[in-house]
Protein backbone atom coordinates (compact mmCIF):
# COMPACT_ATOMS: atom_id res chain seq x y z
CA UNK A 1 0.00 0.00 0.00
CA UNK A 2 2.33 2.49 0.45
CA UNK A 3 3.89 2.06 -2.89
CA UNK A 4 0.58 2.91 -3.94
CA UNK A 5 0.75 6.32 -2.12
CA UNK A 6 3.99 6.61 -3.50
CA UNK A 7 2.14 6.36 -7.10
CA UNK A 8 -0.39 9.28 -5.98
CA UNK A 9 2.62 11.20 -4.41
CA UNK A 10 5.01 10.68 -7.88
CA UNK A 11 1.50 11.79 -10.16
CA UNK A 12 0.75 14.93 -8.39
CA UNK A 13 4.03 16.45 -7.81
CA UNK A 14 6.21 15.06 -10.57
CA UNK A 15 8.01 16.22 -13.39
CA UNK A 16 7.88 14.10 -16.66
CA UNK A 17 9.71 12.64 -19.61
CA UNK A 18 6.60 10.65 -20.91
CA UNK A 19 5.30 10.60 -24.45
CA UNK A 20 1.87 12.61 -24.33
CA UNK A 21 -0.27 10.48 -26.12
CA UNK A 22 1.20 7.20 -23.82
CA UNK A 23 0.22 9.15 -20.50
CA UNK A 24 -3.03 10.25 -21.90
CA UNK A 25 -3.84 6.47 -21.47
CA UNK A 26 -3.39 6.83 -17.96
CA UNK A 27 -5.93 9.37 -17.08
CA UNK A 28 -8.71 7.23 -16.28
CA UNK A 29 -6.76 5.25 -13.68
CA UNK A 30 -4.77 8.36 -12.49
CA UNK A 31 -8.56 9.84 -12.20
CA UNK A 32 -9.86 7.08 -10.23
CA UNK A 33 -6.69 6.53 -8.03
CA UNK A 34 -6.85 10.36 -6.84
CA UNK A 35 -10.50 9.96 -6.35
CA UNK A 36 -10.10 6.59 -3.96
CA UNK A 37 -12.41 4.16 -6.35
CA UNK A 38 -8.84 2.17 -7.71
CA UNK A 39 -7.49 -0.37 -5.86
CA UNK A 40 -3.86 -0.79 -5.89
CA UNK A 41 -3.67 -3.77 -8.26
CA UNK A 42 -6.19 -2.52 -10.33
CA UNK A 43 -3.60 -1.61 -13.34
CA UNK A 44 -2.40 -5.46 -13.58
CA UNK A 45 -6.26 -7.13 -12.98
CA UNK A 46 -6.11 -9.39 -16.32
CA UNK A 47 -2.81 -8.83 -17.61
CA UNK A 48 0.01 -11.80 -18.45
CA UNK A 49 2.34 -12.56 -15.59
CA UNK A 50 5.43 -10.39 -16.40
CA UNK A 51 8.36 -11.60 -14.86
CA UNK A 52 11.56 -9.20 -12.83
CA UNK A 53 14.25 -10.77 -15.42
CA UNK A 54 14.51 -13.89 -17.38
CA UNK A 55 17.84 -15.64 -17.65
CA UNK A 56 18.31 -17.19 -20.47
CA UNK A 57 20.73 -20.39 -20.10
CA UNK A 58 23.11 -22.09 -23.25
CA UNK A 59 21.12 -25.46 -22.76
CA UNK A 60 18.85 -25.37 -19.93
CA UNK A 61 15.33 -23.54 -19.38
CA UNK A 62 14.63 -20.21 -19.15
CA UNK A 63 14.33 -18.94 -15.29
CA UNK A 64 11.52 -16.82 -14.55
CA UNK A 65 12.34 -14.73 -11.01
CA UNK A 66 10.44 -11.96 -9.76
CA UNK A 67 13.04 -10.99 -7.07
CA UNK A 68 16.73 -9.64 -8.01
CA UNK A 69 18.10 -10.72 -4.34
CA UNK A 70 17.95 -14.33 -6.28
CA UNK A 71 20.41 -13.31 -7.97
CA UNK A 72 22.82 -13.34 -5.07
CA UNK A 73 21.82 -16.39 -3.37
CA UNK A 74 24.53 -18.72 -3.03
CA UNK A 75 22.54 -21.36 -4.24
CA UNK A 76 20.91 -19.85 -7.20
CA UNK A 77 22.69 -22.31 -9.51
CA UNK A 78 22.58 -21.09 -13.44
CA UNK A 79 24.86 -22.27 -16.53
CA UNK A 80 28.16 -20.57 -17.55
CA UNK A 81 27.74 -17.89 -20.02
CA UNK A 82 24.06 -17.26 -19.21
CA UNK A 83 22.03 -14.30 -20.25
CA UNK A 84 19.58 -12.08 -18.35
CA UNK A 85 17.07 -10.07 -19.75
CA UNK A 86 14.95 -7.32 -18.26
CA UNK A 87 11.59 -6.23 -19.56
CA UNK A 88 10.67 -2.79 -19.03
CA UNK A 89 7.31 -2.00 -19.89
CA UNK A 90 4.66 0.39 -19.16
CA UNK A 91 4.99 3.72 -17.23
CA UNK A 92 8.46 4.00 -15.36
CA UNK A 93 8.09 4.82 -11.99
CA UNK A 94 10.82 5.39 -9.22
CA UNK A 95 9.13 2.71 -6.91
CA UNK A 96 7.54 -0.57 -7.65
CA UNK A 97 3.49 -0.05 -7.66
CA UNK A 98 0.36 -1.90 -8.51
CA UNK A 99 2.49 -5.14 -9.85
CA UNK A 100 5.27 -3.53 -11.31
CA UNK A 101 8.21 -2.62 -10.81
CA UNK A 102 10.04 0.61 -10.12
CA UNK A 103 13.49 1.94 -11.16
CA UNK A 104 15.16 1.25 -8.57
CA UNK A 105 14.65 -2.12 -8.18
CA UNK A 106 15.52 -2.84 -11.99
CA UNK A 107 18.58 -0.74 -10.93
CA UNK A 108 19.32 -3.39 -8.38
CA UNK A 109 19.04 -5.95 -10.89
CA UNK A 110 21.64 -4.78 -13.01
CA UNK A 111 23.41 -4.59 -10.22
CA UNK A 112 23.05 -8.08 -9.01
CA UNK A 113 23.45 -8.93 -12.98
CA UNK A 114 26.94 -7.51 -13.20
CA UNK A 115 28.09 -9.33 -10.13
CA UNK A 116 27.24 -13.01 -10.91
CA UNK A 117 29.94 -14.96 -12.37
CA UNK A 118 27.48 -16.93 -14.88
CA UNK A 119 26.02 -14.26 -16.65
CA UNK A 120 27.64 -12.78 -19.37
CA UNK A 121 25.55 -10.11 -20.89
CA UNK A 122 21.91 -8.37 -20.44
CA UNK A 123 19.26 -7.19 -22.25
CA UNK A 124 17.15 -4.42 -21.55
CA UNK A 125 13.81 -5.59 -22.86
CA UNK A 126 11.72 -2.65 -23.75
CA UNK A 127 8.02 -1.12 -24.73
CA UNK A 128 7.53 2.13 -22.75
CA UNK A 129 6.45 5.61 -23.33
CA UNK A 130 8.11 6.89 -20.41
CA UNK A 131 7.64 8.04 -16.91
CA UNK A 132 8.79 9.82 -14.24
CA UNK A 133 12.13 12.08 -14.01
CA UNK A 134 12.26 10.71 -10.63
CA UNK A 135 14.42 7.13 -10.53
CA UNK A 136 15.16 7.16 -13.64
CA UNK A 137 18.57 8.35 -13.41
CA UNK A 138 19.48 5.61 -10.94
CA UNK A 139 19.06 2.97 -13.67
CA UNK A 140 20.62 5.14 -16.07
CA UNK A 141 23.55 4.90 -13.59
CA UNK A 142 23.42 1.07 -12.86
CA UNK A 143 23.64 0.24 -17.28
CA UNK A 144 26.63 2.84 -17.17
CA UNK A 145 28.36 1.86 -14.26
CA UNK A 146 27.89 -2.26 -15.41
CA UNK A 147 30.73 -4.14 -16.67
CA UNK A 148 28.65 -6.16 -18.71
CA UNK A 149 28.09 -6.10 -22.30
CA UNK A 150 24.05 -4.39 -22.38
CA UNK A 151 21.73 -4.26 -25.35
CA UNK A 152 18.37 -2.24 -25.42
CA UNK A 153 15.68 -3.85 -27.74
CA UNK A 154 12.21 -1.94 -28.33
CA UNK A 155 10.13 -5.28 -28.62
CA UNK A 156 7.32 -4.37 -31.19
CA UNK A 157 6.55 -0.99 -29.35
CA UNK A 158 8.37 2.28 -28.14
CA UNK A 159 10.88 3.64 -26.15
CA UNK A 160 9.62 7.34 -25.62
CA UNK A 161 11.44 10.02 -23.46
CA UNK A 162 12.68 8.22 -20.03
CA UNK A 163 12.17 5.27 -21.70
CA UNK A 164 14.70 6.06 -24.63
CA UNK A 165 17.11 7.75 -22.22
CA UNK A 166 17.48 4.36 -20.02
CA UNK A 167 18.48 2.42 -23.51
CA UNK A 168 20.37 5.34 -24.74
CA UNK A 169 22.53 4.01 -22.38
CA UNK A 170 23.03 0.06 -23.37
CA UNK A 171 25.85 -0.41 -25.93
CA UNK A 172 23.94 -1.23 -29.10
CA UNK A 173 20.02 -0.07 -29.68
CA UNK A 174 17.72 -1.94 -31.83
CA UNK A 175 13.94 -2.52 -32.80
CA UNK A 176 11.83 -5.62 -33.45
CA UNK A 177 9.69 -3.82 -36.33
CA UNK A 178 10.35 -1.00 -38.63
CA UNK A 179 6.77 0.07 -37.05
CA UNK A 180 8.72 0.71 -33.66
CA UNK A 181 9.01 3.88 -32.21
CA UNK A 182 11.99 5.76 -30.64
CA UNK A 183 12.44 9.73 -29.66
CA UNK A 184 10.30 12.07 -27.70
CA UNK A 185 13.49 13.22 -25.83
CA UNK A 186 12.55 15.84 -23.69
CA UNK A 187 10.18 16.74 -20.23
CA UNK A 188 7.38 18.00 -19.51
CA UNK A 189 4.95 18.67 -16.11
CA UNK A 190 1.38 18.46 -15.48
CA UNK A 191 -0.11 20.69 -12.67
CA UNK A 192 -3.03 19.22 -11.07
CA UNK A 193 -5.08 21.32 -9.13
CA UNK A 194 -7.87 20.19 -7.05
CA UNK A 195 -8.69 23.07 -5.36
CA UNK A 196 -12.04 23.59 -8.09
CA UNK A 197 -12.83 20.10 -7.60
CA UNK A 198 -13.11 20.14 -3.71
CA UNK A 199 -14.67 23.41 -3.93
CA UNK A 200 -17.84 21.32 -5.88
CA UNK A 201 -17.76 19.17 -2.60
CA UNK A 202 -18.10 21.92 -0.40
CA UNK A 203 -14.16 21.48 1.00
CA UNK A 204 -12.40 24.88 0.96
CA UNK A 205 -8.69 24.91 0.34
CA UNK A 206 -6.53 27.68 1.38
CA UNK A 207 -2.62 28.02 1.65
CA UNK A 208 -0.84 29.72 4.24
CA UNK A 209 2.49 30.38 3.66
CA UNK A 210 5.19 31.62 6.75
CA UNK A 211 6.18 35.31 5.82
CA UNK A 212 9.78 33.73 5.81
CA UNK A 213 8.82 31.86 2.71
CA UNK A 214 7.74 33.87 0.23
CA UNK A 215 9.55 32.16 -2.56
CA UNK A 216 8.26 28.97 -1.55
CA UNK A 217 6.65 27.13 -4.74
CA UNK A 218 6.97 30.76 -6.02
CA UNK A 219 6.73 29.25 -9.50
CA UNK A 220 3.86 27.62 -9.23
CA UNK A 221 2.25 30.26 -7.25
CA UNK A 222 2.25 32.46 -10.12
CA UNK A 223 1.48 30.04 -12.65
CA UNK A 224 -1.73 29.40 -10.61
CA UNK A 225 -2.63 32.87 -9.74
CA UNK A 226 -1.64 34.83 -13.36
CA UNK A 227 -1.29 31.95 -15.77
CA UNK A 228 2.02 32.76 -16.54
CA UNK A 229 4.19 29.81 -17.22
CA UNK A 230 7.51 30.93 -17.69
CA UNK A 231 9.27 30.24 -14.56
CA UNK A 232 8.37 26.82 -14.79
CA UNK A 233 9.12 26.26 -18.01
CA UNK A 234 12.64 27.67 -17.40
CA UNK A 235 13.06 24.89 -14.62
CA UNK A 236 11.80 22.24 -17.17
CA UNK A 237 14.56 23.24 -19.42
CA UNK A 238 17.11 22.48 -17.07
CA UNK A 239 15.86 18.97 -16.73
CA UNK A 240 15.45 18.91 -20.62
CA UNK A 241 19.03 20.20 -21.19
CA UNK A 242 20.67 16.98 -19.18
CA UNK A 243 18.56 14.54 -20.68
CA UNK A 244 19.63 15.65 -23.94
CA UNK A 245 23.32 16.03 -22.91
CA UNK A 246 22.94 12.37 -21.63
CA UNK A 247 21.25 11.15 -24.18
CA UNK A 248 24.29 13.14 -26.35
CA UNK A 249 26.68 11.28 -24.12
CA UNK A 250 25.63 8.30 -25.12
CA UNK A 251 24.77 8.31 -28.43
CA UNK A 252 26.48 11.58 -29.61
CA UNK A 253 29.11 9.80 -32.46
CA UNK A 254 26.28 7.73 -33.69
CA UNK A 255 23.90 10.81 -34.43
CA UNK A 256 23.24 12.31 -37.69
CA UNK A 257 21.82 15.74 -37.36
CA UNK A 258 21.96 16.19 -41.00
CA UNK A 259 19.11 13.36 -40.98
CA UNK A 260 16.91 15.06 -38.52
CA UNK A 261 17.34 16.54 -34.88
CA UNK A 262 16.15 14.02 -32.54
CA UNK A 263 16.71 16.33 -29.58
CA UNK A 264 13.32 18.93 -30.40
CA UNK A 265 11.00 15.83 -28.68
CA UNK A 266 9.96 13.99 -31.77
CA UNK A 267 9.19 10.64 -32.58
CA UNK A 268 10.64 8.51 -34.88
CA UNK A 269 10.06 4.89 -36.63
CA UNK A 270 12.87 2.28 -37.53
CA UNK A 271 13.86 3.66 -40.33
CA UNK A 272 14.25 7.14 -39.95
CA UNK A 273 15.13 6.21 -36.16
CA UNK A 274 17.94 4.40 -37.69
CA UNK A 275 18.94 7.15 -40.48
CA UNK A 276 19.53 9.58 -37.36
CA UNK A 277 21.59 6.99 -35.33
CA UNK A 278 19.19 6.94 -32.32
CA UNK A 279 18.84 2.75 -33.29
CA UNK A 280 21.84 0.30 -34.54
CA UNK A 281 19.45 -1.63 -36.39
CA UNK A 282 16.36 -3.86 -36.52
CA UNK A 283 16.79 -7.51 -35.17
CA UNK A 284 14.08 -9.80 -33.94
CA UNK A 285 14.38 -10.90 -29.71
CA UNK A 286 15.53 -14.34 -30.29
CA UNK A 287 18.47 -13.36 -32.95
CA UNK A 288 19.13 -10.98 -30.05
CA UNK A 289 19.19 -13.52 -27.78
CA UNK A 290 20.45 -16.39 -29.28
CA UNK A 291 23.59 -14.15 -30.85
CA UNK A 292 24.57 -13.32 -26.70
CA UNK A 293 23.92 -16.80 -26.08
CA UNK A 294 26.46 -17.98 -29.50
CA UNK A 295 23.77 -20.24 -29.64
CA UNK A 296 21.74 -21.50 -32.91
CA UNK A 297 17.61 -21.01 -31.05
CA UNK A 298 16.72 -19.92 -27.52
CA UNK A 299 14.87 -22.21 -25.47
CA UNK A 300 11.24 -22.20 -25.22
CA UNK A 301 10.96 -24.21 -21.81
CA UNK A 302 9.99 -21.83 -18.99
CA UNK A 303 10.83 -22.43 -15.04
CA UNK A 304 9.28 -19.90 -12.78
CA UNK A 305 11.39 -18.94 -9.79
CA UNK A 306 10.61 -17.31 -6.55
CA UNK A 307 12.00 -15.64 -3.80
CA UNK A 308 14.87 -18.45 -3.61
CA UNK A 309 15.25 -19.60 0.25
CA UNK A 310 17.13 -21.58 2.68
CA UNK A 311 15.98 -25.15 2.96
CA UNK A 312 16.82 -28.73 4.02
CA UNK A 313 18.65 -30.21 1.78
CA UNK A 314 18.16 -34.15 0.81
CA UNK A 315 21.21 -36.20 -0.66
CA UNK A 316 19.41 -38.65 -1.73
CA UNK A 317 16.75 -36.40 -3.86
CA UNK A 318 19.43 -34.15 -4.92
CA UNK A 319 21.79 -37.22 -5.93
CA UNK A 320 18.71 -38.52 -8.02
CA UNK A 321 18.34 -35.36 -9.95
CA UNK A 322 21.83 -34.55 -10.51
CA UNK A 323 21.66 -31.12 -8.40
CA UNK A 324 23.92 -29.81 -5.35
CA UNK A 325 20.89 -28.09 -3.88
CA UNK A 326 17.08 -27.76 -4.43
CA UNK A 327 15.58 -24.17 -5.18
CA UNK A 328 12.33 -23.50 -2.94
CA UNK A 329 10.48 -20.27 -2.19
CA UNK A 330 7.83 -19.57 1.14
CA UNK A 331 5.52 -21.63 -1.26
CA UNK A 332 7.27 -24.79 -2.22
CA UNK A 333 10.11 -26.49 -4.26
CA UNK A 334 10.05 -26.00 -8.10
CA UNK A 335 11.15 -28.85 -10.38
CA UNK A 336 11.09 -28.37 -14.03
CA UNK A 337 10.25 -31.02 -16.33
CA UNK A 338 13.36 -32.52 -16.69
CA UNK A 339 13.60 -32.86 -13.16
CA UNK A 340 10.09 -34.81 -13.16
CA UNK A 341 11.13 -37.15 -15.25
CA UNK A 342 13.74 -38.03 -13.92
CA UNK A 343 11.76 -38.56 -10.41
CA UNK A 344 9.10 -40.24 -12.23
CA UNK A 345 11.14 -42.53 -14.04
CA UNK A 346 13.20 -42.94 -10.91
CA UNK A 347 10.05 -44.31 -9.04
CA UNK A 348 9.15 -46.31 -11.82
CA UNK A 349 12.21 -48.52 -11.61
CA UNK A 350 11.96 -48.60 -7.98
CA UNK A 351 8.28 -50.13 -8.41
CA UNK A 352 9.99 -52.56 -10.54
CA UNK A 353 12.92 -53.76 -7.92
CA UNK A 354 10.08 -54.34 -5.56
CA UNK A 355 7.91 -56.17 -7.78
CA UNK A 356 10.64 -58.69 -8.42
CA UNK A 357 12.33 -58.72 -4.67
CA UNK A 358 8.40 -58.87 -3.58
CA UNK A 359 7.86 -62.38 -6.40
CA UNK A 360 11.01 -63.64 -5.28
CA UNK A 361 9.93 -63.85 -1.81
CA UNK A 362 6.80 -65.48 -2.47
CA UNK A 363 8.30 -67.86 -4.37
CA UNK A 364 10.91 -68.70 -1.61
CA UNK A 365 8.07 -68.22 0.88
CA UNK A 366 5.71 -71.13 -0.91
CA UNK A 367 9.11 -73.14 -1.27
CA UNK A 368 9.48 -73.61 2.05
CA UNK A 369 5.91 -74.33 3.31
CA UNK A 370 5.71 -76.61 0.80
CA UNK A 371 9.17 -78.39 3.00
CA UNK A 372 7.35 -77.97 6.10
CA UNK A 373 3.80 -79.36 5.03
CA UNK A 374 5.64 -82.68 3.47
CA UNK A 375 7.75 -82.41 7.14
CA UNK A 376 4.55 -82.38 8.89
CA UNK A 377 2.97 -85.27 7.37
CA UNK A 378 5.87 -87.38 7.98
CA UNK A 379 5.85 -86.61 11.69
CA UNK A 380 1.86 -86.94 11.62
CA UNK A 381 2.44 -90.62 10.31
CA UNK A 382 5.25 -90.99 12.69
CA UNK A 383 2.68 -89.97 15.77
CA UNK A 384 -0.56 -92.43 14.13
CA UNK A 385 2.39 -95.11 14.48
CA UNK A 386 3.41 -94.42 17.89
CA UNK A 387 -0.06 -94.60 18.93
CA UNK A 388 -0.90 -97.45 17.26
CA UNK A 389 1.74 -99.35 19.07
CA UNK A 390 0.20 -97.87 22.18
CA UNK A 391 -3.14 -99.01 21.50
CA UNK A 392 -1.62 -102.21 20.99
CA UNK A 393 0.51 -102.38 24.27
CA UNK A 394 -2.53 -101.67 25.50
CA UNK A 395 -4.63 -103.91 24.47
CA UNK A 396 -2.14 -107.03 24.65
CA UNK A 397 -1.32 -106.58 28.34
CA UNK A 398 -5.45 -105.48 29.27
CA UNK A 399 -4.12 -102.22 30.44
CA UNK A 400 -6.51 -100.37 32.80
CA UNK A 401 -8.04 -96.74 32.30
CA UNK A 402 -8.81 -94.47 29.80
CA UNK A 403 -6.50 -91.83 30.05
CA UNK A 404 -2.81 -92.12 28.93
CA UNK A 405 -1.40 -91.54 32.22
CA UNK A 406 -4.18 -94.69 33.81
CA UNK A 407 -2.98 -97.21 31.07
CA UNK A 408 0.83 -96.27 31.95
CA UNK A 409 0.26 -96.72 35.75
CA UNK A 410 -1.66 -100.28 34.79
CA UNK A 411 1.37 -101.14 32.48
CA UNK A 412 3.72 -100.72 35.31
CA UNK A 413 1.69 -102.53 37.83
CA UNK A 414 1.63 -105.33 35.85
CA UNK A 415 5.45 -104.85 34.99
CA UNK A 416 6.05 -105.03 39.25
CA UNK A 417 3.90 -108.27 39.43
CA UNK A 418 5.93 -109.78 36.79
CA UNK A 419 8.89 -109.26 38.38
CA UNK A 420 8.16 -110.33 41.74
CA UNK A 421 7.14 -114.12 40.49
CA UNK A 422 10.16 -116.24 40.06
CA UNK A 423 12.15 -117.04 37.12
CA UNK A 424 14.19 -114.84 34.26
CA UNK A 425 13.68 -110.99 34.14
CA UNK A 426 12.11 -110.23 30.68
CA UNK A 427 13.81 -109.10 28.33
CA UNK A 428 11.22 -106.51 27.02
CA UNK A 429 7.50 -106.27 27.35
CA UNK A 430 6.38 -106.86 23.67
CA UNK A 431 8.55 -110.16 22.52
CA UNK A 432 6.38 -110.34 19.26
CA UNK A 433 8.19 -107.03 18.14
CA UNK A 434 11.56 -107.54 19.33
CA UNK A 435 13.04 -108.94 16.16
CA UNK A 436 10.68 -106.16 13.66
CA UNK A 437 10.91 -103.05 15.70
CA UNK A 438 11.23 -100.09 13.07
CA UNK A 439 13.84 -98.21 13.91
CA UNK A 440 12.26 -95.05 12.89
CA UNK A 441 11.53 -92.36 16.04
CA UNK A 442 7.93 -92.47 16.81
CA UNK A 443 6.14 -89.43 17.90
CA UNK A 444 4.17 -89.56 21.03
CA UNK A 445 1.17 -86.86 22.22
CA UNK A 446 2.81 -87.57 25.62
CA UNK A 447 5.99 -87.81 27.60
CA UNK A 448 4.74 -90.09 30.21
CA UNK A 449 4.92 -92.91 27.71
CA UNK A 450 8.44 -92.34 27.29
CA UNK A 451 9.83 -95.06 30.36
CA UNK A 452 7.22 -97.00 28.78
CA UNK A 453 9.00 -96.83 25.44
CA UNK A 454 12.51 -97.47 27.03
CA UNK A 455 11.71 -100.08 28.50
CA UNK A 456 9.93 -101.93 25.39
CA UNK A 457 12.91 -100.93 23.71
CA UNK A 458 11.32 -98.26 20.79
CA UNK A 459 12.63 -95.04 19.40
CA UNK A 460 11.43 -92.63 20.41
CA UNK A 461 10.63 -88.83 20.13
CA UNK A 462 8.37 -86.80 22.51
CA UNK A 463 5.93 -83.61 21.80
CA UNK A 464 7.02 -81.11 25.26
């Protein structure tokens, strides 16, 4: 919000190097903003997303950032012998307001520009009429000051007044379109008065000045009161005079006054533009591009970057896509398609590594019940065996009881009357199996049998 006051503050007390006709499309919004029915977006409602800078890279994307501190993160990884363009469109203000952005912060940008290692050149991206005289010598400064190699392009539009004097600066000047338009060097000032229109609302305005200050807005004052001009007019010319010795500065070898005088405010298209020397020539955005680049096309694949910011950082995710560090803003991490790929394709091959470990398993898995179920059944057969021969103890010697542990206290009751009558100690208790005992461990549902099975001479193995 207070940009937008800054806006309202620039408008009503400014001094201007705008083309006429460009600011005239202003008005309405300039009438509603003073009259408190605008909101402070209201300029951008519908418009295309226009990015801070794009960087152009020799084989990547393009990178898309809308913040020029970015540029001086340590992690803001871009290719070698990048490019960064700026566009500048619209009405060039000294702050950033209603969505776009001010000279000073495209100042910065150069700035930060000039300073990174992996970008070689910049390109000052342009369709303006103008704006304010306040700011816009701060850019100026930052494309004069830069080390950098800097091209202006007017991208199938203008660069009027301010507009012309910020590309006046770059090395080279050219124009998309011999329908471009270049020129209206010089200023201008609008005085707004609202006394009349607060006077229809019934709101009386009256200045007081101190009797100390009686040159205070002196100009003004008698512009107001008599109608008479001149004072101001001689302060405009001041401004005028440097804009053209700046723009003379910069251009002065190249200009051809025997072609025209471009410094009278006039505008101009390609070719007469170029038969004066204001323009080096008329070259489409990508030849401009692609020629800084030394590259054959520019890239058409767009990555939109944020504010970039501190995060975690995951070895394993970077190591997958190849990076030292992922880029995130306040609202997330931003891959570009490359990047997804190579996750998805990534997680498809893990899918497939744990398909097969996952079949492999199973088959092991079925393997081995398969062992155990055939292991089973031999010990089930085993135990039907064991009982059997039991049952048959049992039933040869008239054993007593019903219960395992009854028949086992029968058998050796009749085992102690045996042994008290006279004659031989038995060898074992079943003589008809002495000679055929299989040798094969039986399985018996209960260890009490397992004297039982000593003594009668069987193998044996017990369920605990």
């Amino acid at each position: 919000m207070n940009h937008f006051h800054s806006i309202i503050n620039e408008i009503a007390r400014g001094k201007w190097m705008i083309d006429p006709h460009y600011a005239f499309g202003y008005y309405p919004l300039v009438t509603k903003m003073l009259s408190g029915d605008a909101s402070p977006h209201e300029s951008t409602q519908g418009e295309e997303y226009q990015p801070l800078a794009v960087i152009h890279q020799p084989n990547g994307p393009n990178l898309y950032i809308n913040n020029y501190k970015t540029l001086k993160k340590a992690d803001f990884i871009i290719e070698q012998g990048s490019v960064l363009s700026m566009p500048v469109t619209g009405a060039i203000m000294k702050s950033d307001y209603c969505g776009s952005y001010g000279s000073l912060t495209r100042a910065a940008v150069i700035k930060a520009a000039d300073n990174h290692d992996s970008i070689k050149s910049i390109i000052i991206d342009a369709d303006s009429g103008g704006g304010s005289v306040y700011g816009t010598e701060t850019l100026v400064d930052a494309i004069r000051s830069c080390t950098k190699p800097i091209d202006g392009l007017v991208n199938d539009g203008m660069a009027a007044s301010a507009m012309y004097w910020v590309i006046s600066t770059c090395n080279n000047i050219y124009v998309t379109h011999g329908t471009s338009q270049v020129g209206s060097i010089g200023v201008y000032t609008t005085y707004l008065s609202l006394k009349k229109a607060y006077a229809d609302m019934g709101i009386a305005i009256e200045d007081i000045y101190s009797n100390l200050s009686t040159e205070k807005n002196g100009k003004y004052r008698i512009w107001e009161e008599t109608g008479n001009s001149d004072a101001v007019r001689a302060e405009l010319d001041v401004l005028a005079q440097h804009f053209i010795d700046q723009v003379n500065l910069n251009r002065g070898s190249k200009i051809n006054l025997e072609a025209g005088d471009p410094y009278k405010g006039a505008m101009y298209y390609a070719d007469e533009a170029l038969a004066i020397g204001l323009i080096d020539g008329i070259k489409s955005y990508d030849e401009l591009v692609s020629e800084a680049l030394g590259t054959n096309e520019v890239s058409t694949e767009n990555v939109f970057q944020t504010n970039i910011y501190n995060m975690k950082q995951y070895a394993k995710v970077n190591a997958t896509l190849g990076v030292d560090s992922l880029e995130a803003s306040e609202d997330g991490v931003y891959l570009n398609e490359t990047q997804i790929a190579t996750i998805e394709s990534t997680l498809e091959a893990n899918e497939q590594a744990v398909n097969q470990a996952a079949a492999s398993a199973a088959e092991g898995a079925n393997a081995r019940i398969a062992e155990l179920e055939t292991q089973l059944a031999a010990s089930n057969a085993n135990a039907a065996s064991a009982n059997a021969l039991i049952n048959s103890i049992a039933s040869e010697y008239e054993l007593e009881g019903d219960t395992a542990e009854a028949q086992a206290e029968s058998l050796r009751a009749h085992i102690a009357t045996l042994e008290s009558k006279p004659g031989a100690k038995p060898a074992a208790l079943a003589p008809a199996v002495t000679e055929e005992v299989d040798q094969t461990p039986n399985v018996f549902e209960n260890p009490m049998y397992e004297g039982l099975a000593a003594e009668a001479g069987v193998p044996h193995v017990f369920k605990k």
